[in-house]
C-alpha atoms as a PDB file:
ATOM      1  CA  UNK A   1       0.000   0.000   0.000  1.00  0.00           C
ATOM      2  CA  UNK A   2       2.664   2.592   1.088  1.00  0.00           C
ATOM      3  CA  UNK A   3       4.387   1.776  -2.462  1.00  0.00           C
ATOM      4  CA  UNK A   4       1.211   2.957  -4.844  1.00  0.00           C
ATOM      5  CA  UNK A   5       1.561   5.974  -3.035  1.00  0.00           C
ATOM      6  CA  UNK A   6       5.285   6.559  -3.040  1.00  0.00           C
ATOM      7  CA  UNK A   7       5.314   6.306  -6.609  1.00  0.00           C
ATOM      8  CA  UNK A   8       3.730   9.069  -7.522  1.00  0.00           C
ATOM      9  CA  UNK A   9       4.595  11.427  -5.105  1.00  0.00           C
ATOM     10  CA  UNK A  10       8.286  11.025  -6.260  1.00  0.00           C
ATOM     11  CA  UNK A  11       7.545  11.410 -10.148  1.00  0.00           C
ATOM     12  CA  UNK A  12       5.567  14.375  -8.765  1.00  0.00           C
ATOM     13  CA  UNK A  13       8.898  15.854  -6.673  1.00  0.00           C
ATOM     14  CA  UNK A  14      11.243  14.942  -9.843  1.00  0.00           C
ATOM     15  CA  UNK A  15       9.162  17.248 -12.250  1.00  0.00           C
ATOM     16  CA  UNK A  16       8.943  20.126 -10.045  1.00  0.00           C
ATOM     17  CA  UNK A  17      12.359  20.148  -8.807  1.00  0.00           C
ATOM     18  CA  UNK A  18      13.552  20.247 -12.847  1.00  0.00           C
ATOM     19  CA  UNK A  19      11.019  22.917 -13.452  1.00  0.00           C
ATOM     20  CA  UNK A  20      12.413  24.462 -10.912  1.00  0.00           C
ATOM     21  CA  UNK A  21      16.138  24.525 -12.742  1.00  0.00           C
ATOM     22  CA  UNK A  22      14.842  25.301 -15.387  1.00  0.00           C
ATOM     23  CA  UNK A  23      13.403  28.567 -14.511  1.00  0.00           C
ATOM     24  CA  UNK A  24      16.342  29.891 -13.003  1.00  0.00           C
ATOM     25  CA  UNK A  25      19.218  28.910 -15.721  1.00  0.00           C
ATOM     26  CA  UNK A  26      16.397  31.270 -17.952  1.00  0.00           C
ATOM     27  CA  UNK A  27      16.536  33.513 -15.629  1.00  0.00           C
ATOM     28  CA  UNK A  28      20.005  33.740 -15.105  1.00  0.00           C
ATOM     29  CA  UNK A  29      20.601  33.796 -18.961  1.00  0.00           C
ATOM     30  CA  UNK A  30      18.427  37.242 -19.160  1.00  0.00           C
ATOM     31  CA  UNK A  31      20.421  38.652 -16.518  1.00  0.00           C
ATOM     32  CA  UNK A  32      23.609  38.243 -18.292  1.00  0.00           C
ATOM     33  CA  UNK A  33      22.184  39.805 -21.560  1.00  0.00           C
ATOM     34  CA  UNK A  34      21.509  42.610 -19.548  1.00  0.00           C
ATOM     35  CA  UNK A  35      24.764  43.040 -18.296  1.00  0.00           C
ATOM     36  CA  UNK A  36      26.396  42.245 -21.580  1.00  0.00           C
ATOM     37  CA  UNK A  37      23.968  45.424 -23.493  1.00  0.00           C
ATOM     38  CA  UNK A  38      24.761  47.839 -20.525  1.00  0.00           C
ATOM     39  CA  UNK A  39      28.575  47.142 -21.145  1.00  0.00           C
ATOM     40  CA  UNK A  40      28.776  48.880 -24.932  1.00  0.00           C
ATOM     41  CA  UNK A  41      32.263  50.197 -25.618  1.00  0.00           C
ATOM     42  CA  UNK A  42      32.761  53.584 -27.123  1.00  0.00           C
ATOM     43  CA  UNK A  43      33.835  53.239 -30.803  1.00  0.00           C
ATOM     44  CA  UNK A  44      37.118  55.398 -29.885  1.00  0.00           C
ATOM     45  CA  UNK A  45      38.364  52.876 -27.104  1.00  0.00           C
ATOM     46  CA  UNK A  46      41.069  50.341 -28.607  1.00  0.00           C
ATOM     47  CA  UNK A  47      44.691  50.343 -29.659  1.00  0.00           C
ATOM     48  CA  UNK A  48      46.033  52.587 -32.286  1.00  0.00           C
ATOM     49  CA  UNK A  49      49.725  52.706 -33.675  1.00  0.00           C
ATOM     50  CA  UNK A  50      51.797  54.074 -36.231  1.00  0.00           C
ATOM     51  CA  UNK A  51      55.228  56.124 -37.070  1.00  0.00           C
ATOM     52  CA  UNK A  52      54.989  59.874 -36.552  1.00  0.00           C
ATOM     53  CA  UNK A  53      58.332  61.905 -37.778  1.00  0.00           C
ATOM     54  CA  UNK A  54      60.786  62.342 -34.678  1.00  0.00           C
ATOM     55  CA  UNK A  55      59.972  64.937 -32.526  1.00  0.00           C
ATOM     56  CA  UNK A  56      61.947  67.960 -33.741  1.00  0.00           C
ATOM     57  CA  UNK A  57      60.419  67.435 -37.112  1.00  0.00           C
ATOM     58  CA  UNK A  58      56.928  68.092 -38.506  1.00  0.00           C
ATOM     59  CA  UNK A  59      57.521  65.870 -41.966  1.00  0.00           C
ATOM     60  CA  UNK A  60      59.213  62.384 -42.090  1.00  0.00           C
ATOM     61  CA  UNK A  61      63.564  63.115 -42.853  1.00  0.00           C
ATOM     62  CA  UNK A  62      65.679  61.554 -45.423  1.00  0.00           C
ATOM     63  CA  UNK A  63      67.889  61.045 -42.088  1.00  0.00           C
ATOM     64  CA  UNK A  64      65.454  60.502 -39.729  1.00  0.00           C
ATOM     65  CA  UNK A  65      63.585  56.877 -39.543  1.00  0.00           C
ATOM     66  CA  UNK A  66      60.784  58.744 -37.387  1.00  0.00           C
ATOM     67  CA  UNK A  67      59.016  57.537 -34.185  1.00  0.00           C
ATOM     68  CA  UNK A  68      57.007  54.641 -33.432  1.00  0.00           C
ATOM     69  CA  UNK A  69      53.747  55.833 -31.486  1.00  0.00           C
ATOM     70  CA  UNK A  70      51.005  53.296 -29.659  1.00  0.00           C
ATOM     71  CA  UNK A  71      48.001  55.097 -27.551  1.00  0.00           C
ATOM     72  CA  UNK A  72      45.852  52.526 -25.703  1.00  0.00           C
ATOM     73  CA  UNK A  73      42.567  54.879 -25.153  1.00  0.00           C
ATOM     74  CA  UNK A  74      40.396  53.353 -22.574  1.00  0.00           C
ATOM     75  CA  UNK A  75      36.691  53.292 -21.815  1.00  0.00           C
ATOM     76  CA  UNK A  76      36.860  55.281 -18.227  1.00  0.00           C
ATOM     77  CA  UNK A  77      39.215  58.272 -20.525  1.00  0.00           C
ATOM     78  CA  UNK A  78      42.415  56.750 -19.718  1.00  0.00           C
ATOM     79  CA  UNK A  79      45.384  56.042 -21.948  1.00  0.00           C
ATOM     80  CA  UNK A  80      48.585  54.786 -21.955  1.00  0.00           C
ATOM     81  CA  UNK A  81      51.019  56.225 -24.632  1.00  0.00           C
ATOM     82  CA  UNK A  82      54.686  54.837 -25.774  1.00  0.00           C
ATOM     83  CA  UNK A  83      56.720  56.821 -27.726  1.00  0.00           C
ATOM     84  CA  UNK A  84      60.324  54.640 -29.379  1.00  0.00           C
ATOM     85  CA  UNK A  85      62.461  56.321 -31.575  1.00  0.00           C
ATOM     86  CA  UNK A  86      63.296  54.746 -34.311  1.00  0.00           C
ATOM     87  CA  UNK A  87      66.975  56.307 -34.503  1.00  0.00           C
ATOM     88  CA  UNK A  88      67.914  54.763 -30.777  1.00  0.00           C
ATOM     89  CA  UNK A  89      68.228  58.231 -29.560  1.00  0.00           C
ATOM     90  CA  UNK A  90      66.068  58.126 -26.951  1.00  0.00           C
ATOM     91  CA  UNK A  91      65.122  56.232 -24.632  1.00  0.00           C
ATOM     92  CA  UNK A  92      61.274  54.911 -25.012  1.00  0.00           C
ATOM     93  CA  UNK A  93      58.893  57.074 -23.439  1.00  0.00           C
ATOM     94  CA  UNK A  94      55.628  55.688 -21.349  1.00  0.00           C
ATOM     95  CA  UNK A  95      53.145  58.267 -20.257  1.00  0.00           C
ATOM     96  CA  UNK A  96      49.957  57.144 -18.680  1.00  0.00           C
ATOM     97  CA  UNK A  97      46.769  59.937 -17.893  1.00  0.00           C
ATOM     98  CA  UNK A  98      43.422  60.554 -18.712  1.00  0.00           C
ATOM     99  CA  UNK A  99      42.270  62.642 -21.763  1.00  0.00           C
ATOM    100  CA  UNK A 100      39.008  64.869 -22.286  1.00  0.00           C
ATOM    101  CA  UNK A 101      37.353  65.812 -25.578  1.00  0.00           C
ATOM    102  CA  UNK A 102      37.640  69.213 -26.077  1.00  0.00           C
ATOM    103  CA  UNK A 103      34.687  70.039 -28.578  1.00  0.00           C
ATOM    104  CA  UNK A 104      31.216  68.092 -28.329  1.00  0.00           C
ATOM    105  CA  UNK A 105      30.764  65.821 -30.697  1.00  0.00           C
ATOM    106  CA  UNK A 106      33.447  63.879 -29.258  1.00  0.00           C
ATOM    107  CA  UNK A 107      36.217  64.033 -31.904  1.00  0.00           C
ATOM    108  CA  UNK A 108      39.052  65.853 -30.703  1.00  0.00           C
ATOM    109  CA  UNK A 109      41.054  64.149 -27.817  1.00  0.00           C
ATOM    110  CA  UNK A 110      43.285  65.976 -25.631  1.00  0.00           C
ATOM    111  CA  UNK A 111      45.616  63.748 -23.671  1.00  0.00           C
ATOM    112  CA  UNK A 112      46.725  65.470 -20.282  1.00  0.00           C
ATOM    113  CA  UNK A 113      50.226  64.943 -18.633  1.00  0.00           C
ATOM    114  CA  UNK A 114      51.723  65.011 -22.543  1.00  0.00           C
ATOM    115  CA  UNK A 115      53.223  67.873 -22.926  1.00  0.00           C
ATOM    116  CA  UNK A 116      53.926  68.232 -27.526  1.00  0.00           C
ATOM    117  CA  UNK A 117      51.771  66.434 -29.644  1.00  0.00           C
ATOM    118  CA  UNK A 118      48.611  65.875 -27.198  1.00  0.00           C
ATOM    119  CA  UNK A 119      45.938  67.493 -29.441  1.00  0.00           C
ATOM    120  CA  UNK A 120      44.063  64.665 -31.478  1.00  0.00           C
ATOM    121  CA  UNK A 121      41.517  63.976 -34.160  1.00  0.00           C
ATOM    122  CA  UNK A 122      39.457  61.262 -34.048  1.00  0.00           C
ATOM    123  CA  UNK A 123      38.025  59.686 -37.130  1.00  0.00           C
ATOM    124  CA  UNK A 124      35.448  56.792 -36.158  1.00  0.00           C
ATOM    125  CA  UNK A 125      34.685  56.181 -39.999  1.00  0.00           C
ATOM    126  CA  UNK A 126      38.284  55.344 -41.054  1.00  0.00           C
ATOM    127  CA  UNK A 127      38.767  53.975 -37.437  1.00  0.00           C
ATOM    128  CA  UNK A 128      42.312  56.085 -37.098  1.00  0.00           C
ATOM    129  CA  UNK A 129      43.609  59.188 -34.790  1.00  0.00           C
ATOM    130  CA  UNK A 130      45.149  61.958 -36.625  1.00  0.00           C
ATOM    131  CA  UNK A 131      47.650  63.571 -34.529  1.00  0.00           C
ATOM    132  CA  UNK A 132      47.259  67.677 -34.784  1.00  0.00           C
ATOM    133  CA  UNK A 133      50.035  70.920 -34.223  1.00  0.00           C
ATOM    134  CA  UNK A 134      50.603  71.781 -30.703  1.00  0.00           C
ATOM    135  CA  UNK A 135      49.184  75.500 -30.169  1.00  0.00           C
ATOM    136  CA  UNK A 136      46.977  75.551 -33.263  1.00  0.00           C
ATOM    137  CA  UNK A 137      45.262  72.247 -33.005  1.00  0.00           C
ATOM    138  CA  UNK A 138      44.975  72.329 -36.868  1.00  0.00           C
ATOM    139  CA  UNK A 139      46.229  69.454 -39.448  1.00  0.00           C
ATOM    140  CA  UNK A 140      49.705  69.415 -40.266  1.00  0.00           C
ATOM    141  CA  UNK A 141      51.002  70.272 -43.841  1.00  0.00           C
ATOM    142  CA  UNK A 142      51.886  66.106 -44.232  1.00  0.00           C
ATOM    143  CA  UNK A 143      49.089  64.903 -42.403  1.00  0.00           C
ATOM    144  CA  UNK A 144      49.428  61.553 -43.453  1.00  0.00           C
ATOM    145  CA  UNK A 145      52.894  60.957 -41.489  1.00  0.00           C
ATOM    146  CA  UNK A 146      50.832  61.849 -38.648  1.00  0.00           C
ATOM    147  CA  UNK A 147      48.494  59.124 -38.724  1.00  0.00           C
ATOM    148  CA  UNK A 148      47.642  56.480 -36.305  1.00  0.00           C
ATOM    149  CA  UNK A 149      45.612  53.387 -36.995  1.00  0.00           C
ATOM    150  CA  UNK A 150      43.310  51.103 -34.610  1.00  0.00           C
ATOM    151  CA  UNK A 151      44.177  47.666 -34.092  1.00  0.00           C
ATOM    152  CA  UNK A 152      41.360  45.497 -35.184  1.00  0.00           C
END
């Protein structure tokens, strides 16, 4: 008699207990979607390098091999820039700092703690920084040598 009754109330125990899992791996899957849309980099955060003329120079030098240049630009306005000379010169030079955009549409960086070259373009369509004169903030004569490209 007790095992009619036992039978049932089991089966009866299984299915709610998975129904129960169930409904909270769904839930748990929503939850992380949520985080995962809240957590939307800005287009301008990433990597960028490229070779900028030396630093006494505003075009690239017969003489001169130039400057290898890498900006990390982070999502809380950070960045980390290296500067290597190409020539063995100097020694390589690691600045880290926040920036701010100075105008408001967001495309002109300005990286603090840098004292020459810290005025910046930013380009989201060709996905590259263009790196602008100190005290104008306008595009150099051979902008292209002052290019850098993101890191895809």
């Amino acid at each position: 008699m007790k095992k009619p009754l036992l039978i049932p109330l089991i089966a009866c125990s299984v299915l709610l207990g998975c129904q129960d899992s169930k409904q909270a791996s769904s839930e748990t899957s929503q939850q992380v979607d949520q985080v995962e849309q809240k957590v939307t980099l800005a287009k301008w955060v990433g990597k960028y390098q490229g070779t900028t003329p030396c630093m006494g120079c505003i075009s690239r030098c017969e003489e001169c091999p130039g400057m290898a240049v890498d900006l990390v630009l982070n999502q809380d306005k950070t960045y980390t820039l290296k500067r290597e000379s190409l020539s063995g010169h100097n020694e390589i030079e690691t600045i880290q700092g926040h920036f701010r955009f100075s105008n408001s549409d967001q495309s002109k960086i300005e990286l603090m703690q840098v004292k020459t070259r810290n005025l910046i373009y930013v380009d989201l369509d060709q996905q590259l920084l263009e790196i602008l004169e100190d005290q104008s903030g306008h595009i150099y004569n051979s902008e292209d040598d002052f290019i850098l490209e993101k890191n895809i």
